[in-house]
C-alpha atoms as a PDB file:
ATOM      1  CA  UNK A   1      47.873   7.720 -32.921  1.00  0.00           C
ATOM      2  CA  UNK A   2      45.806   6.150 -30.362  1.00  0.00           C
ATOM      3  CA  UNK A   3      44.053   2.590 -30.726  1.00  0.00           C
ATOM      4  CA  UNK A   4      40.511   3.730 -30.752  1.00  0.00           C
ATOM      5  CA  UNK A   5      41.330   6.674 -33.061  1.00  0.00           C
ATOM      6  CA  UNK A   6      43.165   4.296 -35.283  1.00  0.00           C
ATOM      7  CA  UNK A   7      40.232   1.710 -35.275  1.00  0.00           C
ATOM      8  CA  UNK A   8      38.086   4.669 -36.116  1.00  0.00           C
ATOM      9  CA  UNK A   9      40.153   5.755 -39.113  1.00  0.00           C
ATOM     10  CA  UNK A  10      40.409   2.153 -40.152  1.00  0.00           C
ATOM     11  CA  UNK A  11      36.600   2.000 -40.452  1.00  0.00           C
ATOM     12  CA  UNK A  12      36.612   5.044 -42.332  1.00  0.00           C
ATOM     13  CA  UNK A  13      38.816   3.838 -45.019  1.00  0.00           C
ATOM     14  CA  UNK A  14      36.857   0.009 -45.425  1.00  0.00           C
ATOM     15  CA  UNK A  15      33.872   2.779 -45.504  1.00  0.00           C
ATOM     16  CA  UNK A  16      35.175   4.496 -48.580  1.00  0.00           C
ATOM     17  CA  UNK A  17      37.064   1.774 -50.363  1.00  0.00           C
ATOM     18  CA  UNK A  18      35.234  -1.370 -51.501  1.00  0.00           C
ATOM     19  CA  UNK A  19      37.629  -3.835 -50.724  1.00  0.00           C
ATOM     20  CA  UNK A  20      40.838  -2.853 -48.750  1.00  0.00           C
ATOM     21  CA  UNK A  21      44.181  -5.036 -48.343  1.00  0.00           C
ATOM     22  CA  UNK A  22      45.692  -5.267 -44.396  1.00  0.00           C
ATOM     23  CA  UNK A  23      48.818  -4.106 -46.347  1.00  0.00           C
ATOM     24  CA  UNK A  24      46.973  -1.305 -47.364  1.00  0.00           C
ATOM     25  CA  UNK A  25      45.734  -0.540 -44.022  1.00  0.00           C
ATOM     26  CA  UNK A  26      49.293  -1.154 -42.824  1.00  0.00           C
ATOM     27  CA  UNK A  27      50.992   1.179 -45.011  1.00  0.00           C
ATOM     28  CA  UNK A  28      48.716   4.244 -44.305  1.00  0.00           C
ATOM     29  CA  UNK A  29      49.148   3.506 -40.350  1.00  0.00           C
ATOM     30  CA  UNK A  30      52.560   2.285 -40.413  1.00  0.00           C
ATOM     31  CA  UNK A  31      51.692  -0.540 -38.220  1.00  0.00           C
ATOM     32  CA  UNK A  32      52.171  -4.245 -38.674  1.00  0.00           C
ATOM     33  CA  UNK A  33      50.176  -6.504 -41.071  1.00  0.00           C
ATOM     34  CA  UNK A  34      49.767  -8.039 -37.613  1.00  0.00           C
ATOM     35  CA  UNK A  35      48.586  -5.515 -35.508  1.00  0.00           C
ATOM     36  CA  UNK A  36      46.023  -5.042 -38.737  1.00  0.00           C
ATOM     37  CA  UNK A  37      44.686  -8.467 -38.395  1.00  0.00           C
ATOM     38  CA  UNK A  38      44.216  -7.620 -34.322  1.00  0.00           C
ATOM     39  CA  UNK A  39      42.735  -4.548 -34.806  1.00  0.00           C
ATOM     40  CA  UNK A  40      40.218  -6.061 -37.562  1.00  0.00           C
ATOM     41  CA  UNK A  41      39.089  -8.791 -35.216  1.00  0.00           C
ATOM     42  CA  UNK A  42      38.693  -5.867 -32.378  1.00  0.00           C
ATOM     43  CA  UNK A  43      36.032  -3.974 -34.921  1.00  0.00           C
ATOM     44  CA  UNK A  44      34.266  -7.386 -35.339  1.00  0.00           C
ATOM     45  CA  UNK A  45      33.900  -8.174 -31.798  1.00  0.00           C
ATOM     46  CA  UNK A  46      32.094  -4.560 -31.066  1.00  0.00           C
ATOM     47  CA  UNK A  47      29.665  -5.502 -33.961  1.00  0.00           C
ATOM     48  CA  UNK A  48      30.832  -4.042 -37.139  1.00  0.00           C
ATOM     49  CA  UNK A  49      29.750  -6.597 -40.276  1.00  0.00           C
ATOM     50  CA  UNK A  50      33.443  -7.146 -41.720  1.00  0.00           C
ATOM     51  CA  UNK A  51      33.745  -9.730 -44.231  1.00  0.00           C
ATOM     52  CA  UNK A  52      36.941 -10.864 -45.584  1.00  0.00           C
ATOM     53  CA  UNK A  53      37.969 -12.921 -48.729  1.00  0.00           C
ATOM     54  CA  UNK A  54      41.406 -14.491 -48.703  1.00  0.00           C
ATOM     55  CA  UNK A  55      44.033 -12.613 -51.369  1.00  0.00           C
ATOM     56  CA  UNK A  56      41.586 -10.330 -52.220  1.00  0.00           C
ATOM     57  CA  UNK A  57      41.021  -8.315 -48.859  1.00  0.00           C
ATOM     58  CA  UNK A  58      38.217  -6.786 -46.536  1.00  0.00           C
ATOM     59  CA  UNK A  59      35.017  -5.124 -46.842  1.00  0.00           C
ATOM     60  CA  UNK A  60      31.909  -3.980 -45.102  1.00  0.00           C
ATOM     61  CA  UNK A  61      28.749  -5.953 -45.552  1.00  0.00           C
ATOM     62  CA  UNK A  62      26.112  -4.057 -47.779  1.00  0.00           C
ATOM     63  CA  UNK A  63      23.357  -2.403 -45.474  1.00  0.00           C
ATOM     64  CA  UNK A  64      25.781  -1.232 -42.976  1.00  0.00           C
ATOM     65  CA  UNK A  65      25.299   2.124 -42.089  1.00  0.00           C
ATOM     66  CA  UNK A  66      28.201   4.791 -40.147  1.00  0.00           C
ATOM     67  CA  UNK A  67      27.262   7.627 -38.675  1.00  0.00           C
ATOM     68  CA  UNK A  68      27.812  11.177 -39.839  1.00  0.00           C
ATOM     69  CA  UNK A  69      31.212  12.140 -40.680  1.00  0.00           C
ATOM     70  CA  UNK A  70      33.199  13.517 -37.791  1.00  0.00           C
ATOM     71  CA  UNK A  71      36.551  15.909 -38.804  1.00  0.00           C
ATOM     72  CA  UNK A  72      39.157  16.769 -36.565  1.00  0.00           C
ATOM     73  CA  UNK A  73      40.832  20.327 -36.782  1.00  0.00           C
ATOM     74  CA  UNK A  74      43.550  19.352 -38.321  1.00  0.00           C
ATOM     75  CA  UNK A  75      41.560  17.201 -40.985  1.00  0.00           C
ATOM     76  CA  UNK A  76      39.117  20.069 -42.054  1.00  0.00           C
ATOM     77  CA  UNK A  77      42.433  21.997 -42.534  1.00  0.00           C
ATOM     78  CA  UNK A  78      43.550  19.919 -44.452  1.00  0.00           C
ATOM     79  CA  UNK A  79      40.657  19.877 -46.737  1.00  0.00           C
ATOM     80  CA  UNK A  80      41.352  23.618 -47.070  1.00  0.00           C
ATOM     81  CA  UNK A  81      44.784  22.830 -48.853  1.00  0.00           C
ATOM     82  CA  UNK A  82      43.760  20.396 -50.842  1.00  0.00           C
ATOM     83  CA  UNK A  83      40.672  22.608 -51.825  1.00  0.00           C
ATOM     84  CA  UNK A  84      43.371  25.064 -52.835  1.00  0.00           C
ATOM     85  CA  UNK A  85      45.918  23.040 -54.943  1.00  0.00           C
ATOM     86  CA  UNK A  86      42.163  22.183 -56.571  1.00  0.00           C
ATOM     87  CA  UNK A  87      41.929  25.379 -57.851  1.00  0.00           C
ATOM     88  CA  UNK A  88      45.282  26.303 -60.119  1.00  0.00           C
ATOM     89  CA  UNK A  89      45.726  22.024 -60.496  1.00  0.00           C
ATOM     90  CA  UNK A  90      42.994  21.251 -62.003  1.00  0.00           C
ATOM     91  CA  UNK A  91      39.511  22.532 -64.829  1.00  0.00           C
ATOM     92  CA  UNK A  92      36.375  24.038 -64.025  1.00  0.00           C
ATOM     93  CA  UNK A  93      34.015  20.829 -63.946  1.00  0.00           C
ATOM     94  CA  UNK A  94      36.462  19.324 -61.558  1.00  0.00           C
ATOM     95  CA  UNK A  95      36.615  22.414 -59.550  1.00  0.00           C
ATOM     96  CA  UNK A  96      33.089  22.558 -59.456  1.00  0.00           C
ATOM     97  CA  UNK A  97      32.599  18.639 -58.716  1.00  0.00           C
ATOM     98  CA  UNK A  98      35.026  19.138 -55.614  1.00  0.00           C
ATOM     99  CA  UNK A  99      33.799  22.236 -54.054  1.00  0.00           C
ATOM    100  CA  UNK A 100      29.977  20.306 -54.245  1.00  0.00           C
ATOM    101  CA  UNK A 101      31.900  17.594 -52.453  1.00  0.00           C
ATOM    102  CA  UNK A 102      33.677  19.904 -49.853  1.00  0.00           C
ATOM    103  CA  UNK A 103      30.404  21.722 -48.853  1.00  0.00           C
ATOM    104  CA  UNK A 104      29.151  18.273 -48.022  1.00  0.00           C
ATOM    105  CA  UNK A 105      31.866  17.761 -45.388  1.00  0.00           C
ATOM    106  CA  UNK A 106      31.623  21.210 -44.409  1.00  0.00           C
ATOM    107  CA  UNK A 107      28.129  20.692 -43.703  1.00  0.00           C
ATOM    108  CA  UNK A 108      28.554  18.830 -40.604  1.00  0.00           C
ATOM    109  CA  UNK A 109      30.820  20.628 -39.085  1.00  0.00           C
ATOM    110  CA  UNK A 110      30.272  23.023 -35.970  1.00  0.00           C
ATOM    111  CA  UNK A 111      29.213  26.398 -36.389  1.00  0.00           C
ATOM    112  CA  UNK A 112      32.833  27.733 -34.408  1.00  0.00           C
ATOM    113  CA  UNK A 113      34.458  25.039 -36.936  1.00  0.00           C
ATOM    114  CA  UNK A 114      32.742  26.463 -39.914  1.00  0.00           C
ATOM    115  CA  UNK A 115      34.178  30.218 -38.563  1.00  0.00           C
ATOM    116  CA  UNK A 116      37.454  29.217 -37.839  1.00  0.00           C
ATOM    117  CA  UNK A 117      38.051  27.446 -41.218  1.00  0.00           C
ATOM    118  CA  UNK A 118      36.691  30.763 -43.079  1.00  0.00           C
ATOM    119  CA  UNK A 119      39.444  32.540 -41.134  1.00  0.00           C
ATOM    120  CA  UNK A 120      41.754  30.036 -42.157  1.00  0.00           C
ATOM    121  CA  UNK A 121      40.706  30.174 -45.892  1.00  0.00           C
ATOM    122  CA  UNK A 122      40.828  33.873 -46.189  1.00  0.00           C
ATOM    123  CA  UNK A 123      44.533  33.595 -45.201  1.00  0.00           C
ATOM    124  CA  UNK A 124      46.106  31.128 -47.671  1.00  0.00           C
ATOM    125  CA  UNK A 125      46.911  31.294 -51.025  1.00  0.00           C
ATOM    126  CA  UNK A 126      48.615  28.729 -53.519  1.00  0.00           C
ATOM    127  CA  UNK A 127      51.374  30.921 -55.858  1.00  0.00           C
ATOM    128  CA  UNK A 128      51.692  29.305 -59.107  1.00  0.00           C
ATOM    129  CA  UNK A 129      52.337  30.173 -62.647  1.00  0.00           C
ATOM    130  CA  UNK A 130      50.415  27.540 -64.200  1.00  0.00           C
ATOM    131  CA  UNK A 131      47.965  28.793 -66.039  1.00  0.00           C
ATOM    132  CA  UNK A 132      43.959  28.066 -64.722  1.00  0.00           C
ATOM    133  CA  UNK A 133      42.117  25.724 -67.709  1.00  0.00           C
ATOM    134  CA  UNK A 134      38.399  25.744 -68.364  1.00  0.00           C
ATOM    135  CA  UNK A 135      38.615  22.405 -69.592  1.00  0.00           C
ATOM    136  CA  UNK A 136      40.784  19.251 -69.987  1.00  0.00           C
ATOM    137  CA  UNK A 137      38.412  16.768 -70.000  1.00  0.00           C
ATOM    138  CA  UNK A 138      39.535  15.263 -66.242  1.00  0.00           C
ATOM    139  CA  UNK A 139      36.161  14.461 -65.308  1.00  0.00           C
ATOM    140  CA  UNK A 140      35.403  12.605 -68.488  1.00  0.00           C
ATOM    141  CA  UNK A 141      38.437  11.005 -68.173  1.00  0.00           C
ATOM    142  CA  UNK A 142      38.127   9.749 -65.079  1.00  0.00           C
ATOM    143  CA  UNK A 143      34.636   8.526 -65.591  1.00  0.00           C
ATOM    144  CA  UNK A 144      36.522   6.766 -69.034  1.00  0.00           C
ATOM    145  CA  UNK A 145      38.908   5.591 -66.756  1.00  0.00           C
ATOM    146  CA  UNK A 146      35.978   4.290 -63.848  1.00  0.00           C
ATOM    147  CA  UNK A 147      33.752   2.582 -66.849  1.00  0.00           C
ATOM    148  CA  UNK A 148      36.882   1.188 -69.538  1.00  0.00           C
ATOM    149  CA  UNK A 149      35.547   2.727 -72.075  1.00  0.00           C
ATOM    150  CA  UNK A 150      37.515   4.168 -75.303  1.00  0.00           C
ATOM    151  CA  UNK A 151      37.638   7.858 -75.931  1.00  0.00           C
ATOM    152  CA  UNK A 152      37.621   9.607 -79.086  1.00  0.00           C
ATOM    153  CA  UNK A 153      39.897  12.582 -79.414  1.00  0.00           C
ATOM    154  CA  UNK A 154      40.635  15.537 -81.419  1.00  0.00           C
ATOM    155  CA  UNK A 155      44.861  16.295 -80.345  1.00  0.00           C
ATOM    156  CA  UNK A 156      47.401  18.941 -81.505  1.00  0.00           C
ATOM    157  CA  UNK A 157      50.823  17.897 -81.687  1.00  0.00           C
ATOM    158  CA  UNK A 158      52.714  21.168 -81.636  1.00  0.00           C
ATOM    159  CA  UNK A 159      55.825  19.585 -82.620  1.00  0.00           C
ATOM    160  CA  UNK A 160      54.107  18.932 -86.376  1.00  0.00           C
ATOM    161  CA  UNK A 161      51.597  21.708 -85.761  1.00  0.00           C
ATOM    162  CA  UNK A 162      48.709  19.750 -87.027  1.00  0.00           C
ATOM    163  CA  UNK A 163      45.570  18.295 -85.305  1.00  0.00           C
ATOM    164  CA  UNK A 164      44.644  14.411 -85.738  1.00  0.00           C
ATOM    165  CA  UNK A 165      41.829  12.041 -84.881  1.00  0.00           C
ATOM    166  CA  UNK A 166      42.705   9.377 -82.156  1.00  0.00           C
ATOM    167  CA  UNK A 167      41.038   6.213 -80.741  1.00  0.00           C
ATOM    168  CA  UNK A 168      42.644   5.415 -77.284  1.00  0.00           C
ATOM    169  CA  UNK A 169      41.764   3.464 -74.209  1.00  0.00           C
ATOM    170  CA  UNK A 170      43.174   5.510 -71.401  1.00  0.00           C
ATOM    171  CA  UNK A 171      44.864   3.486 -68.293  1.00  0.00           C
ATOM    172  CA  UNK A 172      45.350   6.545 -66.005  1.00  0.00           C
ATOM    173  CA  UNK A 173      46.132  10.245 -65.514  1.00  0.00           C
ATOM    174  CA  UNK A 174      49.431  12.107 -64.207  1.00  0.00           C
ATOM    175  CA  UNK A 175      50.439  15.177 -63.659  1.00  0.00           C
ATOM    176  CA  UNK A 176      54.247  16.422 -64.452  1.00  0.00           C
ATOM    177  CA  UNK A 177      55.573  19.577 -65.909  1.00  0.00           C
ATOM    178  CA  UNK A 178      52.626  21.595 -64.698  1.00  0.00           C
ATOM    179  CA  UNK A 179      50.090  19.789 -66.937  1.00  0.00           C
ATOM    180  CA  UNK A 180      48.006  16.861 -66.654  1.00  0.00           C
ATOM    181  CA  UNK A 181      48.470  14.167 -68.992  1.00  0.00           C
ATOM    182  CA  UNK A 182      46.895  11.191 -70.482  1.00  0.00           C
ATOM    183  CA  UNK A 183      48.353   8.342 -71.011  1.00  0.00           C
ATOM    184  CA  UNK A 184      46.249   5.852 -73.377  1.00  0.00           C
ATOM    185  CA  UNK A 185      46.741   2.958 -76.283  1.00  0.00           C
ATOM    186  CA  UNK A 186      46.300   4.930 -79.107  1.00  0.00           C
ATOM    187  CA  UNK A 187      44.779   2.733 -81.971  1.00  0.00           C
ATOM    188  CA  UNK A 188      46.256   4.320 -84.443  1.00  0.00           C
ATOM    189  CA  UNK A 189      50.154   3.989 -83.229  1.00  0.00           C
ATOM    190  CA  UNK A 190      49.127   0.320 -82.075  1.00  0.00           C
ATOM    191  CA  UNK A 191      51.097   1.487 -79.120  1.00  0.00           C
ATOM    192  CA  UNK A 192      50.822   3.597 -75.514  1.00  0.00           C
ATOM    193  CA  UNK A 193      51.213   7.254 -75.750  1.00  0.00           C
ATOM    194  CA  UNK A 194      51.353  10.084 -73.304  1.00  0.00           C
ATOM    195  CA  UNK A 195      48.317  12.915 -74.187  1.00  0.00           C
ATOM    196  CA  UNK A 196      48.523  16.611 -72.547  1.00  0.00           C
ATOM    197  CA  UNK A 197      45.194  17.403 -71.764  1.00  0.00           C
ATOM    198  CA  UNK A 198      45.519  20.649 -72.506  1.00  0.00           C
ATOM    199  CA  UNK A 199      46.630  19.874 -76.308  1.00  0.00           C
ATOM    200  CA  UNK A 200      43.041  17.731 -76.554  1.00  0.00           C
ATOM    201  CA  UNK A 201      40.832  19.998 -78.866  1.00  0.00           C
ATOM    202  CA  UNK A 202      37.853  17.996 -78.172  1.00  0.00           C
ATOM    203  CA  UNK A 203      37.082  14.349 -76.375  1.00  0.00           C
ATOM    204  CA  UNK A 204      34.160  11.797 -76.976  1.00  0.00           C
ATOM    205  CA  UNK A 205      33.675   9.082 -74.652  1.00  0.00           C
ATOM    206  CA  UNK A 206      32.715   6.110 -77.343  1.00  0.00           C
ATOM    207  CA  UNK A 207      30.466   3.263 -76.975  1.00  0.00           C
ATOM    208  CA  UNK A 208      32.775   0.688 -77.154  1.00  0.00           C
ATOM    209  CA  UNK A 209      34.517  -0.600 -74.587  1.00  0.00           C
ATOM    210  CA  UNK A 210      38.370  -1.972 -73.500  1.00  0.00           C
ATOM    211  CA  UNK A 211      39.730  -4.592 -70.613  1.00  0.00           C
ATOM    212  CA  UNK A 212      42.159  -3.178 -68.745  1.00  0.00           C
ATOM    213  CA  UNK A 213      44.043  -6.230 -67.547  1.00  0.00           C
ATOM    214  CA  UNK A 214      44.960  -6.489 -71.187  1.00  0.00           C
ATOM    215  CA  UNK A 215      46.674  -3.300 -71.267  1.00  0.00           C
ATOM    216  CA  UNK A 216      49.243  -2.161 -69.109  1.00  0.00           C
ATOM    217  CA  UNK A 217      48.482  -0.736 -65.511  1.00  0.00           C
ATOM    218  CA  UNK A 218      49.638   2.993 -64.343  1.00  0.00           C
ATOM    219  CA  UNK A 219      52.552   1.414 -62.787  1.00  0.00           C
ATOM    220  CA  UNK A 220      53.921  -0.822 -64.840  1.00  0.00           C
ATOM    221  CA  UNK A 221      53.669   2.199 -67.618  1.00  0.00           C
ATOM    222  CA  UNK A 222      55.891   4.192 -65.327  1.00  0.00           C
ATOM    223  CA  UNK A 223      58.346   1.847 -64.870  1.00  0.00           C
ATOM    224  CA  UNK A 224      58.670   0.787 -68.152  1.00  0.00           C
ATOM    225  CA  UNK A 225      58.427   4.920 -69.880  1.00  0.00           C
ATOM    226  CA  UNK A 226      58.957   7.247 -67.194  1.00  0.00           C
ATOM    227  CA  UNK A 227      59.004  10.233 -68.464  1.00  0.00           C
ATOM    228  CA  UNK A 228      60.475   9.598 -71.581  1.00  0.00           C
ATOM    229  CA  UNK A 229      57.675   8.114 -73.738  1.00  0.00           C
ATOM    230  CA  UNK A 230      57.168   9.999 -76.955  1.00  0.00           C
ATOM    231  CA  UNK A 231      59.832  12.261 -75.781  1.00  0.00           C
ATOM    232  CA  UNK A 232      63.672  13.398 -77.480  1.00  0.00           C
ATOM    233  CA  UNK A 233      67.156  13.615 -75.702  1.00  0.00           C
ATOM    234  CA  UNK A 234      69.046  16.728 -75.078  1.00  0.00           C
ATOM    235  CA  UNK A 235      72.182  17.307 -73.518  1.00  0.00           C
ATOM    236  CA  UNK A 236      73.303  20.831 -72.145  1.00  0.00           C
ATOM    237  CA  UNK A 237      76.079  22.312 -70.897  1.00  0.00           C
ATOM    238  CA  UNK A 238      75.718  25.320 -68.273  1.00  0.00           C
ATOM    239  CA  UNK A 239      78.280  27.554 -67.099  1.00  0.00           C
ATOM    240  CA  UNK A 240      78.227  27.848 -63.464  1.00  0.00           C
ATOM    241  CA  UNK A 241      77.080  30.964 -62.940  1.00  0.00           C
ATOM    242  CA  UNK A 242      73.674  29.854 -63.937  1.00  0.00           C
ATOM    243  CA  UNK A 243      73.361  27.158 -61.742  1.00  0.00           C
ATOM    244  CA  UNK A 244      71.278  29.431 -59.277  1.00  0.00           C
ATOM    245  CA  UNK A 245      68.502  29.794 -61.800  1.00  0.00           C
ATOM    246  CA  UNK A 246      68.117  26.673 -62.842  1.00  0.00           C
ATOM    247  CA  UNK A 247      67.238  25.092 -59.516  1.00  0.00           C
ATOM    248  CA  UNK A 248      64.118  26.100 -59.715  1.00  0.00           C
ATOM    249  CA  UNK A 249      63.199  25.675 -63.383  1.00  0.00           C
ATOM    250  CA  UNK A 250      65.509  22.503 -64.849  1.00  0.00           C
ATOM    251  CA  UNK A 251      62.546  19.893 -63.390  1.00  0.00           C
ATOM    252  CA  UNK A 252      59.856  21.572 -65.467  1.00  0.00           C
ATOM    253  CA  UNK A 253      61.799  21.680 -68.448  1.00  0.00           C
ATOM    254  CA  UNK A 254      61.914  17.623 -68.320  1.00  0.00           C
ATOM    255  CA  UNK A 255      65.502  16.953 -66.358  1.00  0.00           C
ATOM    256  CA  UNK A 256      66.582  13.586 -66.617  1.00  0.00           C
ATOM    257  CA  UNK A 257      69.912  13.679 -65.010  1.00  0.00           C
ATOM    258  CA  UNK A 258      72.537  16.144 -63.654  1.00  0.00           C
ATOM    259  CA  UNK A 259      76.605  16.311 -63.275  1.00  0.00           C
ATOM    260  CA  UNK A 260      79.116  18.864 -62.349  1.00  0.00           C
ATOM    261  CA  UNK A 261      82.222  19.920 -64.368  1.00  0.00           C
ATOM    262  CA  UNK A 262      84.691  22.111 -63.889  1.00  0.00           C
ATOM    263  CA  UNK A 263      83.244  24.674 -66.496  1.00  0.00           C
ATOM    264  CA  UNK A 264      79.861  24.258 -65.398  1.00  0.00           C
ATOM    265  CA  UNK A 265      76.572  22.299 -64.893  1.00  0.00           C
ATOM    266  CA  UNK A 266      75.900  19.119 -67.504  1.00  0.00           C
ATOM    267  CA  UNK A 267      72.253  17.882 -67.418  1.00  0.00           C
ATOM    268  CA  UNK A 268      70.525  15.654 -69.783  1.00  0.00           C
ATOM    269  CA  UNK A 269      66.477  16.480 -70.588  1.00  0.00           C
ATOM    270  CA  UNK A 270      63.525  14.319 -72.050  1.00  0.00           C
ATOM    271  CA  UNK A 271      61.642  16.985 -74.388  1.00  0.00           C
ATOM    272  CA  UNK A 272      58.859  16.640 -76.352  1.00  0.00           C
ATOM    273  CA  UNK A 273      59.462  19.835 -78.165  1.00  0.00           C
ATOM    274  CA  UNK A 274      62.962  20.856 -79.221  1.00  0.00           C
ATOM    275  CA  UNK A 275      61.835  24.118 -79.841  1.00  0.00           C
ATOM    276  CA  UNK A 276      60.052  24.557 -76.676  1.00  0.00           C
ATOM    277  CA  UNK A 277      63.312  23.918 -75.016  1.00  0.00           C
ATOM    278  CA  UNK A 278      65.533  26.415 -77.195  1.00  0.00           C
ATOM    279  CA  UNK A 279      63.233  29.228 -76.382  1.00  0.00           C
ATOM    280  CA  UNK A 280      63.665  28.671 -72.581  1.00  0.00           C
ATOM    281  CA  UNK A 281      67.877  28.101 -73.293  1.00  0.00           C
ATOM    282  CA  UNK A 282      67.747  31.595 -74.914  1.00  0.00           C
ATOM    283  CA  UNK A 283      66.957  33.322 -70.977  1.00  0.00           C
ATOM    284  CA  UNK A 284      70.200  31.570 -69.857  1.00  0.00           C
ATOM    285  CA  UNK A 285      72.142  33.795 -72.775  1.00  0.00           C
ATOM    286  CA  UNK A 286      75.940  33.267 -72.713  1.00  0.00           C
ATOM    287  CA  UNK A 287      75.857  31.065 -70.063  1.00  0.00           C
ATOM    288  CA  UNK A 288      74.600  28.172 -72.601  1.00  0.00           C
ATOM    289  CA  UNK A 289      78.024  26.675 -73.457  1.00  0.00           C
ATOM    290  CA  UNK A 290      77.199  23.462 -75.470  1.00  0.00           C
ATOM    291  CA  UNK A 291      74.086  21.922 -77.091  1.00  0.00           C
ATOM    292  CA  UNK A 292      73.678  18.280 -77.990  1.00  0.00           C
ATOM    293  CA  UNK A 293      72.424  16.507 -80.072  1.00  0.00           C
ATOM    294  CA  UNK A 294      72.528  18.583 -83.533  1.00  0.00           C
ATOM    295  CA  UNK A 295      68.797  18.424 -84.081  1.00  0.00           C
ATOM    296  CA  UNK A 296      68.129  20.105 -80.647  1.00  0.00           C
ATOM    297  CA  UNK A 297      71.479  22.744 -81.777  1.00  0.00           C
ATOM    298  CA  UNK A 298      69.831  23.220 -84.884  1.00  0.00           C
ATOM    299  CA  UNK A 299      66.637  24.512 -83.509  1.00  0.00           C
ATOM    300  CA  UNK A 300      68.457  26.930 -80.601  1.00  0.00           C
ATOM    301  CA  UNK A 301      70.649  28.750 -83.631  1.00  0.00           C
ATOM    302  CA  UNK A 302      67.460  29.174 -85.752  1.00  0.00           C
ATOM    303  CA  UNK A 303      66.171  31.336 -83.417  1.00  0.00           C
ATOM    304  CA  UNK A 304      69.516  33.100 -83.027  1.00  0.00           C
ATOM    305  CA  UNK A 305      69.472  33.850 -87.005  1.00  0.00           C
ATOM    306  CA  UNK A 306      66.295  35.067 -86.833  1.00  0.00           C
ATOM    307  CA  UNK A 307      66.656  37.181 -83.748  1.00  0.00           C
ATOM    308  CA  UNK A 308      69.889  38.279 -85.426  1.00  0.00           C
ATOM    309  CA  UNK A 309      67.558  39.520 -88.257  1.00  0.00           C
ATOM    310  CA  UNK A 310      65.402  41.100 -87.069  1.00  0.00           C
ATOM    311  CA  UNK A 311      67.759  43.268 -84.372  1.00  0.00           C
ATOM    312  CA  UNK A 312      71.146  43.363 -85.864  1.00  0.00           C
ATOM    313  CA  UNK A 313      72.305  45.255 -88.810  1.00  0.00           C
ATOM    314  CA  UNK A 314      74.981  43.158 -89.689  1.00  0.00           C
ATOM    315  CA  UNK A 315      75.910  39.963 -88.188  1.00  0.00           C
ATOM    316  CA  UNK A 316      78.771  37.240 -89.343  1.00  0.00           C
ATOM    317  CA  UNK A 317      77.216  34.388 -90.860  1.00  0.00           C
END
């Protein structure tokens, strides 16, 4: 990237952040905190109101005003994609919150831009199983999230079948496994739990308020949980003609690790759901050669017996 465009894009960011690090500015350019410092003192010197506030970072002065928005090509197409992973990734309010958002930037664009990105549009299309949602509460959320202030929820665990009344103070939003989740201090469990959004039967942003900086951050959830909060181990082994079909699959299904053998394909999943993951075993049929631990072997021959009910005559017990 040029200097000038650089500078430019670097005035765009301090634009939409309110304060921004020089590592941050760093990262995204993958220039030196150096050549950051330089290239901050170069947008001072042609007039631009930067103030600065040691270990904290930089900001633009209030009253300072950019002009429109200017997109290149390649930026308006990128809009597009993002516009489309919108659609199957995320609920109606925040569909409709984004596309208002879009037009906005859309607005300013040429007339031959506005064409050519229609053209564009009309020819791209994101595949995905996931199922579109109405609603799971992301905008509230987020505006939970933006304002620290404790939600209210109505949640199903499928595991006990049973809805319950939480208090939680959410600390951010992910999305794994095809859903969005939720993860919160739930009051009740004195303790942080990960919420599917689409298991959240109905959501009340309370009154009261939380501090996040006594509660853990995003990040140091991750690193402490991963994927494996409020989750149970299971251990399969597959033979290796199956090893195909579960390329594409064994990540969804909450993969944790993976090993070869000389029968077949070991890998170790975080579930929440035992049962969930018997029902998907049962497509991989006789290629399923060993189940651990009992609980999750338990669930997978339950369904066997009652298949075996229900379609065999006689079967040996």
């Amino acid at each position: 990237m040029a200097r000038l465009d650089r500078l430019s894009a670097i005035l765009t960011m301090l634009r939409s952040k309110r304060v921004l690090t020089a590592e941050k500015i760093a990262e995204r350019f993958d220039i030196s905190v150096r050549t950051v410092y330089r290239d901050i003192r170069s947008l001072e010197e042609s007039g631009v109101p930067i103030g600065s506030e040691a270990g904290v970072g930089y900001f633009l002065a209030d009253g300072y005003h950019l002009p429109p928005v200017s997109l290149t090509s390649e930026e308006a197409r990128a809009l597009l994609i993002g516009d489309k992973l919108m659609e199957r990734f995320s609920d109606k309010e925040t569909r409709r919150n984004y596309g208002l958002a879009v037009d906005k930037v859309k607005a300013v664009l040429k007339a031959s831009e506005k064409e050519s990105l229609e053209d564009i549009e009309g020819r791209m299309r994101i595949i995905t199983y996931s199922k579109e949602r109405d609603n799971v509460f992301l905008s509230e959320i987020q505006g939970a999230l933006a304002e620290s202030r404790r939600l209210g929820i109505e949640y199903y665990a499928r595991y006990r079948d049973e809805t319950r009344e939480r208090k939680v103070d959410p600390i951010g939003l992910c999305h794994y496994g095809d859903e969005w989740h939720m993860i919160a201090f739930c009051h009740k469990r004195s303790d942080y739990r990960d919420f599917r959004t689409d298991r959240i039967r109905s959501l009340k942003v309370l009154e009261e308020s939380f501090k996040p900086s006594k509660l853990l951050s995003l990040d140091e959830y991750w690193e402490k949980y991963g994927e494996g909060h409020d989750t149970f181990p299971a251990e399969v082994l597959f033979g290796l003609e199956a090893k195909a079909w579960l390329s594409s699959q064994k990540h969804r299904m909450g993969m944790v690790s993976e090993s070869e053998e000389q029968e077949g394909v070991r890998i170790k999943f975080r579930t929440p759901d035992y049962k969930g993951l018997a029902y998907w075993l049962l497509s991989f049929g006789k290629h399923v050669l060993e189940i651990k631990p009992e609980e999750m072997k338990q669930e997978y021959n339950n369904i066997l017996g009652c298949l075996a009910d229900r379609f065999l005559q006689k079967v040996e017990r």
